[in-house]
PDB file of N, CA and C in Angstrom:
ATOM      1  N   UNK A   1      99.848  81.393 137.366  1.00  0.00           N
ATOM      2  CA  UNK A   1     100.197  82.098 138.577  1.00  0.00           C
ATOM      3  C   UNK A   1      99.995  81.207 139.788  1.00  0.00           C
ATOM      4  N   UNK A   2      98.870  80.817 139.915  1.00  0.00           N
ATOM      5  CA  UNK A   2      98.596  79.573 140.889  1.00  0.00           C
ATOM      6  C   UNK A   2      99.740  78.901 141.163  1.00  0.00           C
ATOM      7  N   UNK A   3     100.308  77.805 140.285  1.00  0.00           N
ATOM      8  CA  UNK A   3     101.761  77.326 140.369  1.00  0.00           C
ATOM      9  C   UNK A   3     102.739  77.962 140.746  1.00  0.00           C
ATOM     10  N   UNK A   4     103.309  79.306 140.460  1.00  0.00           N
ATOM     11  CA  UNK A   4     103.805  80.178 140.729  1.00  0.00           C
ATOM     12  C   UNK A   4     103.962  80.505 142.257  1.00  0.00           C
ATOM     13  N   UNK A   5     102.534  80.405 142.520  1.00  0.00           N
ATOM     14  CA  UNK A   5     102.532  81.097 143.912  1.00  0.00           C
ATOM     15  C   UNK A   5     102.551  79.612 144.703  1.00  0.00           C
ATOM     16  N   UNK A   6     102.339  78.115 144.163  1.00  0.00           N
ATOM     17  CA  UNK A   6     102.761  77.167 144.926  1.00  0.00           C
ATOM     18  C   UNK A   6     104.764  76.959 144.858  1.00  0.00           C
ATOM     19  N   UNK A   7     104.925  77.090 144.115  1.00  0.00           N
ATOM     20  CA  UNK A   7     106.610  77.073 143.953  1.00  0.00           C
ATOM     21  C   UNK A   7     106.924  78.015 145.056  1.00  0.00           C
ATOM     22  N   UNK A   8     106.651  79.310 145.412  1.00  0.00           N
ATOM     23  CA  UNK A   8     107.492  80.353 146.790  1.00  0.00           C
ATOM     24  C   UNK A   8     106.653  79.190 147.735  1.00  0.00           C
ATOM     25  N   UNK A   9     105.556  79.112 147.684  1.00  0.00           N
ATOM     26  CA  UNK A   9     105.131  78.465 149.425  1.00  0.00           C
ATOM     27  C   UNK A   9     105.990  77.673 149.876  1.00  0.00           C
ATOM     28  N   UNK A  10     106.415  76.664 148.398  1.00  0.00           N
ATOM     29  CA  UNK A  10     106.965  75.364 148.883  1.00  0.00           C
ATOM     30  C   UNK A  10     108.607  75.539 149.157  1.00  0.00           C
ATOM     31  N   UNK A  11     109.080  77.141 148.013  1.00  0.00           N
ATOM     32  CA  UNK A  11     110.409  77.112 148.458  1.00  0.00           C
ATOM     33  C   UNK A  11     110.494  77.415 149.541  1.00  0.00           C
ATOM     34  N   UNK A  12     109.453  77.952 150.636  1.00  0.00           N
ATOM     35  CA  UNK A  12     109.748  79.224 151.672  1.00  0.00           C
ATOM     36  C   UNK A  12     108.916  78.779 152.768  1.00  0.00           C
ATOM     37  N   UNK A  13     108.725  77.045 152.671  1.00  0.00           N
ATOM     38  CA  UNK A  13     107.658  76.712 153.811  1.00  0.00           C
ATOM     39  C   UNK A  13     107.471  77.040 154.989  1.00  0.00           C
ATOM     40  N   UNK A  14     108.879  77.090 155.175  1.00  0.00           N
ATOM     41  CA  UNK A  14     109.667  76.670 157.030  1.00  0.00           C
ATOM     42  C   UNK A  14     109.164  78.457 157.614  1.00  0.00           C
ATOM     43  N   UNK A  15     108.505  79.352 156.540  1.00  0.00           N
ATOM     44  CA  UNK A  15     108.358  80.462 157.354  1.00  0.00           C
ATOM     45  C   UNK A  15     106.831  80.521 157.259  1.00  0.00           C
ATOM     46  N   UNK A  16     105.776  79.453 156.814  1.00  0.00           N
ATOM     47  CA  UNK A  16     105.026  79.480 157.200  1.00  0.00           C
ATOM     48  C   UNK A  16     104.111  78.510 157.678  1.00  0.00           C
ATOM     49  N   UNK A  17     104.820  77.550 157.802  1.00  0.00           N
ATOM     50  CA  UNK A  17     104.699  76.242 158.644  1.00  0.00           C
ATOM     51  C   UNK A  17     105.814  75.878 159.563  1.00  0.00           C
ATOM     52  N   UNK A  18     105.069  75.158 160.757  1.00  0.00           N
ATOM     53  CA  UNK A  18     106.569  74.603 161.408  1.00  0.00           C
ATOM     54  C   UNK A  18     106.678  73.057 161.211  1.00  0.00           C
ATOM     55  N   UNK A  19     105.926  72.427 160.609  1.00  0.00           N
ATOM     56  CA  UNK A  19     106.154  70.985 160.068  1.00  0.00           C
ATOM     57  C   UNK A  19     106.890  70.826 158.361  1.00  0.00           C
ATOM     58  N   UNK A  20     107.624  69.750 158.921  1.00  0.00           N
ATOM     59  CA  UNK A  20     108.684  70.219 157.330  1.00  0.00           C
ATOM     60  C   UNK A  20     107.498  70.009 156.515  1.00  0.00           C
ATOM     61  N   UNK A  21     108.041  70.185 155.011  1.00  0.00           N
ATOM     62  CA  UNK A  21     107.112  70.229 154.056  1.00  0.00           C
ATOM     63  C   UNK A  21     107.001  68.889 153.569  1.00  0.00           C
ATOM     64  N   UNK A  22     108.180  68.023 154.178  1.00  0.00           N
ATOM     65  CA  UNK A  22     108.008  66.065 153.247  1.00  0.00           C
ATOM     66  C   UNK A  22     107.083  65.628 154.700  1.00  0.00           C
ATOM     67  N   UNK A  23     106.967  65.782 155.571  1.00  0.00           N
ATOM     68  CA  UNK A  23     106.066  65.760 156.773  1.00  0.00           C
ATOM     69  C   UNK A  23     104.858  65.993 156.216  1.00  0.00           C
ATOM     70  N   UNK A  24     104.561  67.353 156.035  1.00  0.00           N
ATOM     71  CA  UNK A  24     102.871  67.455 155.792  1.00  0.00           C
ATOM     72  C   UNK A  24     102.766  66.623 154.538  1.00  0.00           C
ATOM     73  N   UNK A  25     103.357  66.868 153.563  1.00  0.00           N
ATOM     74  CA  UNK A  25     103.139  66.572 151.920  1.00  0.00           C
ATOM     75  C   UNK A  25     102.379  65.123 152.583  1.00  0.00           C
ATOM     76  N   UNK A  26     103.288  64.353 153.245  1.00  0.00           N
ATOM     77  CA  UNK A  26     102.997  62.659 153.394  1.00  0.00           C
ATOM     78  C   UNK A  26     101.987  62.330 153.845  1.00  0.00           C
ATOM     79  N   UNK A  27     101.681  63.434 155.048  1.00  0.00           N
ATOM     80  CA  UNK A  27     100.204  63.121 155.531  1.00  0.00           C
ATOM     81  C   UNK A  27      98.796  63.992 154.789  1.00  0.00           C
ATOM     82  N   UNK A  28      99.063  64.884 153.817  1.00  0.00           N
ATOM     83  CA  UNK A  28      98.177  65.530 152.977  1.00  0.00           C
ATOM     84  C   UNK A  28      97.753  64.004 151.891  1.00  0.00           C
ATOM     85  N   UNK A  29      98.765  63.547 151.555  1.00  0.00           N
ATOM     86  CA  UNK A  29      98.513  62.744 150.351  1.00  0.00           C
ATOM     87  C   UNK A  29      97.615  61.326 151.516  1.00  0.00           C
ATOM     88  N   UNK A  30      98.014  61.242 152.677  1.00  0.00           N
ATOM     89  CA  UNK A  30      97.206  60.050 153.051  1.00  0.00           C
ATOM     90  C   UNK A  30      95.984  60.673 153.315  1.00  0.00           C
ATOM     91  N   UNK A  31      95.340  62.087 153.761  1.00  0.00           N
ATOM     92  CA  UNK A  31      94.101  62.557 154.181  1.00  0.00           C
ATOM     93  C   UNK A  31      93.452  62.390 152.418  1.00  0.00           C
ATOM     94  N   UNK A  32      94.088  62.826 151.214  1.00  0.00           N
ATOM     95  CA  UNK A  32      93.539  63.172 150.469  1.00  0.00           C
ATOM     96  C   UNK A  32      92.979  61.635 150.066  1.00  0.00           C
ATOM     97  N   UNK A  33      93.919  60.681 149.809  1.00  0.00           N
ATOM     98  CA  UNK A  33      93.584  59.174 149.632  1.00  0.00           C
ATOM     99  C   UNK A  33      92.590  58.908 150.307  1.00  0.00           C
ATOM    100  N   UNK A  34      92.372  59.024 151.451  1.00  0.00           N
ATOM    101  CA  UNK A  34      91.102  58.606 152.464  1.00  0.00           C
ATOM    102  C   UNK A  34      89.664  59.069 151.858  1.00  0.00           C
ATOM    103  N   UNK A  35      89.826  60.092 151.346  1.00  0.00           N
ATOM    104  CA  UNK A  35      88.696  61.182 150.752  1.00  0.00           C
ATOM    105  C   UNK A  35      88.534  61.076 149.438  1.00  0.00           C
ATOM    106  N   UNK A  36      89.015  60.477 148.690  1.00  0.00           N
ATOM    107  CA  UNK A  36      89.719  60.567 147.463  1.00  0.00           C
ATOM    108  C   UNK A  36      88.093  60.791 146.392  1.00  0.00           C
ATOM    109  N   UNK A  37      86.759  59.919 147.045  1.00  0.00           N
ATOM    110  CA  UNK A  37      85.433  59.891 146.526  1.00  0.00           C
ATOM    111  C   UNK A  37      85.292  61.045 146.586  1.00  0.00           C
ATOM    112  N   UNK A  38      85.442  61.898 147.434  1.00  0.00           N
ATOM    113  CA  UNK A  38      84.440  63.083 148.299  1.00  0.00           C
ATOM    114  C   UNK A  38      84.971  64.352 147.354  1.00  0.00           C
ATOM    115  N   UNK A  39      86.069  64.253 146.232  1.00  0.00           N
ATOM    116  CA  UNK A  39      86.236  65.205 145.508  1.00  0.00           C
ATOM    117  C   UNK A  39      85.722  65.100 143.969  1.00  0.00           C
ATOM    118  N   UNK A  40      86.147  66.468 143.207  1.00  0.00           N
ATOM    119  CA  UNK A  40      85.333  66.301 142.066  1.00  0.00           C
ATOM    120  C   UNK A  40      86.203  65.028 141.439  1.00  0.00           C
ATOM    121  N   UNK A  41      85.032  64.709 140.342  1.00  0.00           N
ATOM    122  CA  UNK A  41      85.494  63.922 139.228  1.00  0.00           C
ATOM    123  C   UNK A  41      87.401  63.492 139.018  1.00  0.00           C
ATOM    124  N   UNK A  42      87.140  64.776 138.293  1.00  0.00           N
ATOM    125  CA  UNK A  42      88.276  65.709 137.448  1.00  0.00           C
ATOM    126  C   UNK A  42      89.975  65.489 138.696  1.00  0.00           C
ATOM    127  N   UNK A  43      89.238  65.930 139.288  1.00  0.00           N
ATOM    128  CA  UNK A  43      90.390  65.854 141.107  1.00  0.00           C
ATOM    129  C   UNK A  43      90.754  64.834 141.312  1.00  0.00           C
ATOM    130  N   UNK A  44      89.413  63.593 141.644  1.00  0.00           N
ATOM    131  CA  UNK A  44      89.958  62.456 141.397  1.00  0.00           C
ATOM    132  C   UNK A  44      90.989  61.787 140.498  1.00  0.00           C
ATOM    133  N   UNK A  45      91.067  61.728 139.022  1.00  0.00           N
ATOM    134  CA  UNK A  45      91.733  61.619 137.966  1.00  0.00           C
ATOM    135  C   UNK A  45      93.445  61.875 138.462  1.00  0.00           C
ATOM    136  N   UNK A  46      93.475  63.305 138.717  1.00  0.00           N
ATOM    137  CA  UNK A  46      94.734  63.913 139.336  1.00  0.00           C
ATOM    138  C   UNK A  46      95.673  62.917 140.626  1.00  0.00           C
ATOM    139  N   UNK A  47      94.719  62.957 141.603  1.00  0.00           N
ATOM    140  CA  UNK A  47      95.288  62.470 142.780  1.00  0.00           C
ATOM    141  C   UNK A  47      96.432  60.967 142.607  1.00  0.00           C
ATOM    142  N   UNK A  48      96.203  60.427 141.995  1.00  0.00           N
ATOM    143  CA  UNK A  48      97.313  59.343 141.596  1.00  0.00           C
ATOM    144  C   UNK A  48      99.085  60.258 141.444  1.00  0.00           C
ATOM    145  N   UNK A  49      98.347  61.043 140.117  1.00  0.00           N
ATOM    146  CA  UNK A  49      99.740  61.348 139.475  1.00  0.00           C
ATOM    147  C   UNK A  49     100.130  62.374 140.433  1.00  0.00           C
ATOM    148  N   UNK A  50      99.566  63.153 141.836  1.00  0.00           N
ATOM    149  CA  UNK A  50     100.127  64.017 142.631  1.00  0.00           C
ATOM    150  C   UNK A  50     101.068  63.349 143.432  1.00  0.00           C
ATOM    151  N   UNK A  51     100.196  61.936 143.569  1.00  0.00           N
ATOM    152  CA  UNK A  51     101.044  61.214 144.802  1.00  0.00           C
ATOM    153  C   UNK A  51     102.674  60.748 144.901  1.00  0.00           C
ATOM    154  N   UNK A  52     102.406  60.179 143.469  1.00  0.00           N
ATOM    155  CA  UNK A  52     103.267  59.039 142.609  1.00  0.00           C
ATOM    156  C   UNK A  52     104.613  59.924 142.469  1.00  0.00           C
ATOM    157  N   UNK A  53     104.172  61.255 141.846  1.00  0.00           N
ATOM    158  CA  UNK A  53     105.497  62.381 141.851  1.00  0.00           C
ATOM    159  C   UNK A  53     105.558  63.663 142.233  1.00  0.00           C
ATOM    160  N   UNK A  54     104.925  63.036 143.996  1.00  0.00           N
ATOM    161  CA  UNK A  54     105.522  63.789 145.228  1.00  0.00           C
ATOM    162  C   UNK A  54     104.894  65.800 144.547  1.00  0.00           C
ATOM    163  N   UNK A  55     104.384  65.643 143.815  1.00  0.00           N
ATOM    164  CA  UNK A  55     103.827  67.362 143.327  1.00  0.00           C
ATOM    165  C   UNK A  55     104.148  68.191 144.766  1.00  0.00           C
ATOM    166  N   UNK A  56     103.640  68.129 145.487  1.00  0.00           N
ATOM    167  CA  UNK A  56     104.024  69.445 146.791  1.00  0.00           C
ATOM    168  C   UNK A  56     105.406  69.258 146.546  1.00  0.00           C
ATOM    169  N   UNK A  57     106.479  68.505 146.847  1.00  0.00           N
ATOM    170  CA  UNK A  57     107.775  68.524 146.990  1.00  0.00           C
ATOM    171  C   UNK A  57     108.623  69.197 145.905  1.00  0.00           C
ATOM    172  N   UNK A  58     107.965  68.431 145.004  1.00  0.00           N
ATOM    173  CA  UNK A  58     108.685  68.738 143.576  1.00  0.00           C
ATOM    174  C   UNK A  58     108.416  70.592 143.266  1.00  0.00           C
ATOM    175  N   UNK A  59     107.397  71.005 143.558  1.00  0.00           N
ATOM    176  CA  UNK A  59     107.075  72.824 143.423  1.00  0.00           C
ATOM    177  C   UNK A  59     108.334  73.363 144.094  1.00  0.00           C
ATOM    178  N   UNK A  60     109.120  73.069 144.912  1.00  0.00           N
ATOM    179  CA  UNK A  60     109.994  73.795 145.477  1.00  0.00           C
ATOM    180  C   UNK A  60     110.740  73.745 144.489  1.00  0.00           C
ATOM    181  N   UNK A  61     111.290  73.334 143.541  1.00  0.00           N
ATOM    182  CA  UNK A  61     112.394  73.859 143.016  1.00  0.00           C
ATOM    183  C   UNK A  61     111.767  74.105 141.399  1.00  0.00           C
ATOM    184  N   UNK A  62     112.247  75.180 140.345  1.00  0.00           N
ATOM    185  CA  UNK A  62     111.941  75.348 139.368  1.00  0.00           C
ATOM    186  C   UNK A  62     112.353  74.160 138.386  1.00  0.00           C
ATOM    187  N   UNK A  63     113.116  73.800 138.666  1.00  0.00           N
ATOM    188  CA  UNK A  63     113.231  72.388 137.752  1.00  0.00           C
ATOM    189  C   UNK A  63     112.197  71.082 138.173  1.00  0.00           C
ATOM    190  N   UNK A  64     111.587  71.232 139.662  1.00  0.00           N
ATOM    191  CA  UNK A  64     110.762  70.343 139.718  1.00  0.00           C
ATOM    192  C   UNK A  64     109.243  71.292 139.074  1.00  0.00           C
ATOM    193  N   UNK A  65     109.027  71.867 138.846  1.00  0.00           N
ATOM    194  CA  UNK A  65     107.741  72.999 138.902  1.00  0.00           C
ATOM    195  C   UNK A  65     107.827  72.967 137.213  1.00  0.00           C
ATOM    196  N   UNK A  66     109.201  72.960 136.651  1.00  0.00           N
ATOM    197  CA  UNK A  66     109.056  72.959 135.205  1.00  0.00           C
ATOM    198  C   UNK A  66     108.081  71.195 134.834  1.00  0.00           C
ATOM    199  N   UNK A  67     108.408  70.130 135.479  1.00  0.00           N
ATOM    200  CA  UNK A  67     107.911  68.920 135.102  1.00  0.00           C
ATOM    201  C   UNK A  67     106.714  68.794 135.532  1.00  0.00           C
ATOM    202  N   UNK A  68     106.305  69.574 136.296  1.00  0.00           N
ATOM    203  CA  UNK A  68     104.870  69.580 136.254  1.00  0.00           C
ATOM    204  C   UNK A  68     104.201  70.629 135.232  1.00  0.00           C
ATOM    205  N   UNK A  69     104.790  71.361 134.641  1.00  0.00           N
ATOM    206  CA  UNK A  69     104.121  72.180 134.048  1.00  0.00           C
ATOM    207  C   UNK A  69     104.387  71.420 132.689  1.00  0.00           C
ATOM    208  N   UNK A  70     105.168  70.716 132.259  1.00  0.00           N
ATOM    209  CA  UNK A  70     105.499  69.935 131.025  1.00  0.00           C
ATOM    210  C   UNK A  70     104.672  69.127 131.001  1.00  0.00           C
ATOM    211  N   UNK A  71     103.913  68.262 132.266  1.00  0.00           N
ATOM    212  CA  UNK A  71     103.260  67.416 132.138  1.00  0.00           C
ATOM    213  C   UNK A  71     101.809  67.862 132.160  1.00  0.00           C
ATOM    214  N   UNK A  72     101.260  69.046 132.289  1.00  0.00           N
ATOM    215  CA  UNK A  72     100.310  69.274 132.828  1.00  0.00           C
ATOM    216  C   UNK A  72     100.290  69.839 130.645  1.00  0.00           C
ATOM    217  N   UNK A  73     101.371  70.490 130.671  1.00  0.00           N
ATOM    218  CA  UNK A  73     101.333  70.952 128.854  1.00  0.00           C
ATOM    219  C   UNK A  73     100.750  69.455 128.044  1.00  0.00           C
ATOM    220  N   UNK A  74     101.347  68.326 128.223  1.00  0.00           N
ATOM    221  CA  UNK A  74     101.004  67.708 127.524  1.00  0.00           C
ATOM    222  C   UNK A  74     100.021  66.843 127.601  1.00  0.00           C
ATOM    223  N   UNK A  75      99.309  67.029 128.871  1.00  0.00           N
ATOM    224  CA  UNK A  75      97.518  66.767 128.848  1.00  0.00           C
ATOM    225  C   UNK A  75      96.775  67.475 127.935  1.00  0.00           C
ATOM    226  N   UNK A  76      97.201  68.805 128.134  1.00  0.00           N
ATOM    227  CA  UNK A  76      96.231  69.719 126.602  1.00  0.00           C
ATOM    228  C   UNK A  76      97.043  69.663 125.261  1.00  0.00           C
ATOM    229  N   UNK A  77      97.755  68.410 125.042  1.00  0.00           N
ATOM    230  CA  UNK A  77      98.032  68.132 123.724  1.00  0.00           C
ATOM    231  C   UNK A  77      98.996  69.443 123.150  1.00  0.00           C
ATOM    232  N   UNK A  78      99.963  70.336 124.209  1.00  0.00           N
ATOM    233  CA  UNK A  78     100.912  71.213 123.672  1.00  0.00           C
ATOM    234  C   UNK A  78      99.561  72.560 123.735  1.00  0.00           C
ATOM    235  N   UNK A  79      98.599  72.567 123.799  1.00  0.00           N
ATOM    236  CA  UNK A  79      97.682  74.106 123.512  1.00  0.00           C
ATOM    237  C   UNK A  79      97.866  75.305 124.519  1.00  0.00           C
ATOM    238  N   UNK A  80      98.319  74.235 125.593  1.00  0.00           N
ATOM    239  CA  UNK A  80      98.378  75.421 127.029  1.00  0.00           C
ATOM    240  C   UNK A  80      99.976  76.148 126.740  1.00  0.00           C
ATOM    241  N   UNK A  81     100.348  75.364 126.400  1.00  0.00           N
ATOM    242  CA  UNK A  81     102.526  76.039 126.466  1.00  0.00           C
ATOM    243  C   UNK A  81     102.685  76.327 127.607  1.00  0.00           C
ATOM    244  N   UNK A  82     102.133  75.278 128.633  1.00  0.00           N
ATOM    245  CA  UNK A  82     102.660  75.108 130.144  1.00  0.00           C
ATOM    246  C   UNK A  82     103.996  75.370 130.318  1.00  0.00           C
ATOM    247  N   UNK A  83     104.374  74.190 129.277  1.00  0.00           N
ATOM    248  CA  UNK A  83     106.353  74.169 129.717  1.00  0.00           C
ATOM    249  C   UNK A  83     106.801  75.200 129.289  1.00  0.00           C
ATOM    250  N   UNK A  84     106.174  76.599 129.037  1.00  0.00           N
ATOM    251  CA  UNK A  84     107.355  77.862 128.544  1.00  0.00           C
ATOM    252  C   UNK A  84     107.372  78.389 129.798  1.00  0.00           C
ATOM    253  N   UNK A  85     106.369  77.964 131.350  1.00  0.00           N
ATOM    254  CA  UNK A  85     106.245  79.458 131.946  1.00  0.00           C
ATOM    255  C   UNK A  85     107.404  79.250 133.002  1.00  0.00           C
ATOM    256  N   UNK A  86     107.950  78.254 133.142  1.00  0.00           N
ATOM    257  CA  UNK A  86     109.372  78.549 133.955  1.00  0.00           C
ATOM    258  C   UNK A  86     109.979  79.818 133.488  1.00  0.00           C
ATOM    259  N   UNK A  87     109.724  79.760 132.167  1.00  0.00           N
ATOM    260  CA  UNK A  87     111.259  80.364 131.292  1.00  0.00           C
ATOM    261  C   UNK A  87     110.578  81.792 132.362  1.00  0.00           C
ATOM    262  N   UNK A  88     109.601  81.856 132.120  1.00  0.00           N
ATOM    263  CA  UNK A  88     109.057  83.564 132.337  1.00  0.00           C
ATOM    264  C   UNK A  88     109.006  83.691 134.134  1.00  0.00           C
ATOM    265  N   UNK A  89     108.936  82.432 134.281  1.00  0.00           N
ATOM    266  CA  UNK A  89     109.557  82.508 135.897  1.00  0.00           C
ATOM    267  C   UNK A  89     110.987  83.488 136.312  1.00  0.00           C
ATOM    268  N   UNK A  90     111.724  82.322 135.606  1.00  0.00           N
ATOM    269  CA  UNK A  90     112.962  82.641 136.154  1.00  0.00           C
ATOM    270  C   UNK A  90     113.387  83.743 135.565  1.00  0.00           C
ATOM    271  N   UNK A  91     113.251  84.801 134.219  1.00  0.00           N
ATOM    272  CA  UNK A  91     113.167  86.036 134.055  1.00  0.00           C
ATOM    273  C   UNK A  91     112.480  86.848 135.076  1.00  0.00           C
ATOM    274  N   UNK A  92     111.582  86.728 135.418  1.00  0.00           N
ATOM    275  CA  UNK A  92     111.368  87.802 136.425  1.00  0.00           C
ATOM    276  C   UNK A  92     110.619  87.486 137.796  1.00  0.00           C
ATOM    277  N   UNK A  93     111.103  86.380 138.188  1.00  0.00           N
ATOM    278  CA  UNK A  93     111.474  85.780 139.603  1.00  0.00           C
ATOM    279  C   UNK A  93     111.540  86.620 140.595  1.00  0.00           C
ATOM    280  N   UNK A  94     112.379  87.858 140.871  1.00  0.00           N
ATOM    281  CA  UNK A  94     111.762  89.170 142.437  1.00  0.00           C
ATOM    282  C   UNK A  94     110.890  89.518 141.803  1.00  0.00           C
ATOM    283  N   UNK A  95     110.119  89.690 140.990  1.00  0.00           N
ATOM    284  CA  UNK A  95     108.524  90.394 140.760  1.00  0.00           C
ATOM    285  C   UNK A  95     107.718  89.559 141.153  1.00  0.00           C
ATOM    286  N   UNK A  96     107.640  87.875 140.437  1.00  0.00           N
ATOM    287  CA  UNK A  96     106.678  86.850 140.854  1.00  0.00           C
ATOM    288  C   UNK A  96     106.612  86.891 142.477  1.00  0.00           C
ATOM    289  N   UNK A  97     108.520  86.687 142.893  1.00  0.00           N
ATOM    290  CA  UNK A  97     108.253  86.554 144.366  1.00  0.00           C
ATOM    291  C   UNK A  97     107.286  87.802 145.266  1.00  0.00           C
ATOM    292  N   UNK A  98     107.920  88.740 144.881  1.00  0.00           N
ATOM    293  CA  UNK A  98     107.551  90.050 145.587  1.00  0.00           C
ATOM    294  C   UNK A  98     106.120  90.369 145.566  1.00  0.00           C
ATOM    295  N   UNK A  99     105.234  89.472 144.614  1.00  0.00           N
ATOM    296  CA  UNK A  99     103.942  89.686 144.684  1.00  0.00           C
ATOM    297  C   UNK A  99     103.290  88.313 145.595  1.00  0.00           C
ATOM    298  N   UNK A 100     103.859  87.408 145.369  1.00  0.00           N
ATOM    299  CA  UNK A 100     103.655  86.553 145.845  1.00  0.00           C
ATOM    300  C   UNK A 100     103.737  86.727 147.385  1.00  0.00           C
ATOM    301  N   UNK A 101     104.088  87.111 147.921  1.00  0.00           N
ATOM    302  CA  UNK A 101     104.854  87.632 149.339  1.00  0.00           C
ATOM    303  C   UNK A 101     103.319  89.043 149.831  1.00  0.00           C
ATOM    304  N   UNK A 102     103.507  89.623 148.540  1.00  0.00           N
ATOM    305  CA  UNK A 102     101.864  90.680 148.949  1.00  0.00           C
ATOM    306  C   UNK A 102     100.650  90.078 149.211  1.00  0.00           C
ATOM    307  N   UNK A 103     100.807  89.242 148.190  1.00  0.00           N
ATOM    308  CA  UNK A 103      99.063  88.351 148.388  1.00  0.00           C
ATOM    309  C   UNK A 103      99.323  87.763 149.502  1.00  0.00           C
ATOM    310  N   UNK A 104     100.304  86.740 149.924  1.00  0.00           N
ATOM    311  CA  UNK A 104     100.396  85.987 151.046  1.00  0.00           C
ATOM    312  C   UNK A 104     100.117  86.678 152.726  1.00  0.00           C
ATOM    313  N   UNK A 105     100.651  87.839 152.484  1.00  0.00           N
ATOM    314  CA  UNK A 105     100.348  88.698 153.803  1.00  0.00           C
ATOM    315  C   UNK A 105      98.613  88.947 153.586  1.00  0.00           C
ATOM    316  N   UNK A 106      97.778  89.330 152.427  1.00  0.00           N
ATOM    317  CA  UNK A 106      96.565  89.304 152.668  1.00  0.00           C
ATOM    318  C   UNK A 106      96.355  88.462 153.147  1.00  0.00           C
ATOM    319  N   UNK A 107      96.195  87.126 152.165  1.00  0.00           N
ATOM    320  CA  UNK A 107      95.598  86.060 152.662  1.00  0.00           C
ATOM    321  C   UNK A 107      95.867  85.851 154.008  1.00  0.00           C
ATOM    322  N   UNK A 108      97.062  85.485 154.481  1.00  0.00           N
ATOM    323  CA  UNK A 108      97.110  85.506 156.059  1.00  0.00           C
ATOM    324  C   UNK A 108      96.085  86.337 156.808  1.00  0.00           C
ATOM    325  N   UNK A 109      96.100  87.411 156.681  1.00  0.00           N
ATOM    326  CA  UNK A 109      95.237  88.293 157.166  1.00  0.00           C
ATOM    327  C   UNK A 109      93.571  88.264 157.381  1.00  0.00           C
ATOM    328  N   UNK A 110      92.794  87.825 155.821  1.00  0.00           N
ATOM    329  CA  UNK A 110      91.731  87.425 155.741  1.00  0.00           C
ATOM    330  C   UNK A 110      91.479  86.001 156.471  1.00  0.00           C
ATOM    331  N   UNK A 111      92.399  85.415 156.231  1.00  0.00           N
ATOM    332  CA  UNK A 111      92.083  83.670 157.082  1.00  0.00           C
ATOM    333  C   UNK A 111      92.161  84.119 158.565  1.00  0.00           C
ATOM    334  N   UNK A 112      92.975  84.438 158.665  1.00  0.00           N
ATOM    335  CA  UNK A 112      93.041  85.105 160.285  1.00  0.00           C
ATOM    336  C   UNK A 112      91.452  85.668 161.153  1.00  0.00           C
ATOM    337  N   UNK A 113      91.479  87.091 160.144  1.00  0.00           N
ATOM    338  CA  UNK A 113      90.168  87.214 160.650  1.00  0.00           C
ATOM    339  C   UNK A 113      88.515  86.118 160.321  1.00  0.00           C
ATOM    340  N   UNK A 114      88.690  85.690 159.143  1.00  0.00           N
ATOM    341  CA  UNK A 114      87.635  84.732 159.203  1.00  0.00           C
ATOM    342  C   UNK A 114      87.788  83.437 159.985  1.00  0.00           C
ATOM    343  N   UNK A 115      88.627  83.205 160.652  1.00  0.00           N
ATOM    344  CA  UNK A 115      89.164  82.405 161.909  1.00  0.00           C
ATOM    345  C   UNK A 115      88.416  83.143 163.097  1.00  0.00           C
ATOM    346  N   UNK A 116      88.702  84.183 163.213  1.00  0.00           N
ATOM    347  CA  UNK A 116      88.379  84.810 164.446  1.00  0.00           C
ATOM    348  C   UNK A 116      86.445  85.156 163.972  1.00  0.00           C
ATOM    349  N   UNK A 117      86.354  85.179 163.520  1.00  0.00           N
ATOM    350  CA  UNK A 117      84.523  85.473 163.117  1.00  0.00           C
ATOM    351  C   UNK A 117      83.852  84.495 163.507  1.00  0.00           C
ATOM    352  N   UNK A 118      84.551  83.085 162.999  1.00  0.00           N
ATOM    353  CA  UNK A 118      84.149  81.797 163.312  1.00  0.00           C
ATOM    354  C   UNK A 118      84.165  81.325 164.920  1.00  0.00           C
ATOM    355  N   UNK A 119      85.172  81.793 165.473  1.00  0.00           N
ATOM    356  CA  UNK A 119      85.486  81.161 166.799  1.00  0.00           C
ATOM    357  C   UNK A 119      84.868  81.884 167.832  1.00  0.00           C
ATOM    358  N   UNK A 120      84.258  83.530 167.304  1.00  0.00           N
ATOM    359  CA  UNK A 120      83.513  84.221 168.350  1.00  0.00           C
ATOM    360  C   UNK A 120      82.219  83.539 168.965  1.00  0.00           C
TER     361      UNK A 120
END
């Protein structure tokens, strides 16, 4: 689901960012490089192969979201069956979205106010 809910962000950025998404992606991957110690282990490991094939960019489209999930399948040696969950994407795609779209209005909401808690 996680993935899921990065694939709408990334298809649907421009309505919740006003910097394109190859804009931030470029400067996320140079903040994350800078920091690259300061995360776990495991994170570390990752950050190469995020960079190398553009991962934020590639989530926007289900054919890019399927190759990460193929690749992410064949780190657990085929056990996860990453690469089936497009299929179950794109079967029921207005449900994923339409929830995706519910949580997103929370979250907005909670960041919002824990923004405002902080800044009082």
């Amino acid at each position: 689901m996680d993935l899921f809910y990065d694939h709408f962000l990334a298809a649907n950025w421009s309505e919740f960012h006003p910097k394109p998404l190859e804009v931030y992606a470029s400067e996320f991957y140079q903040v994350i490089s800078q920091y690259k110690e300061t995360t776990p282990e495991r994170t570390q490991h990752l950050i190469p192969y995020m960079i190398s094939q553009n991962w934020l960019l590639q989530y926007q489209s289900i054919k890019g979201l399927n190759n990460i999930l193929g690749q992410m399948n064949r780190r657990t040696k085929g056990r996860s069956n990453m690469d089936q969950a497009a299929v179950e994407l794109q079967m029921h795609y207005p449900l994923f979205e339409q929830e995706f779209y519910d949580f997103f209005k929370i979250l907005q909401k909670e960041a919002s106010a824990e923004l405002n808690r902080l800044t009082v």
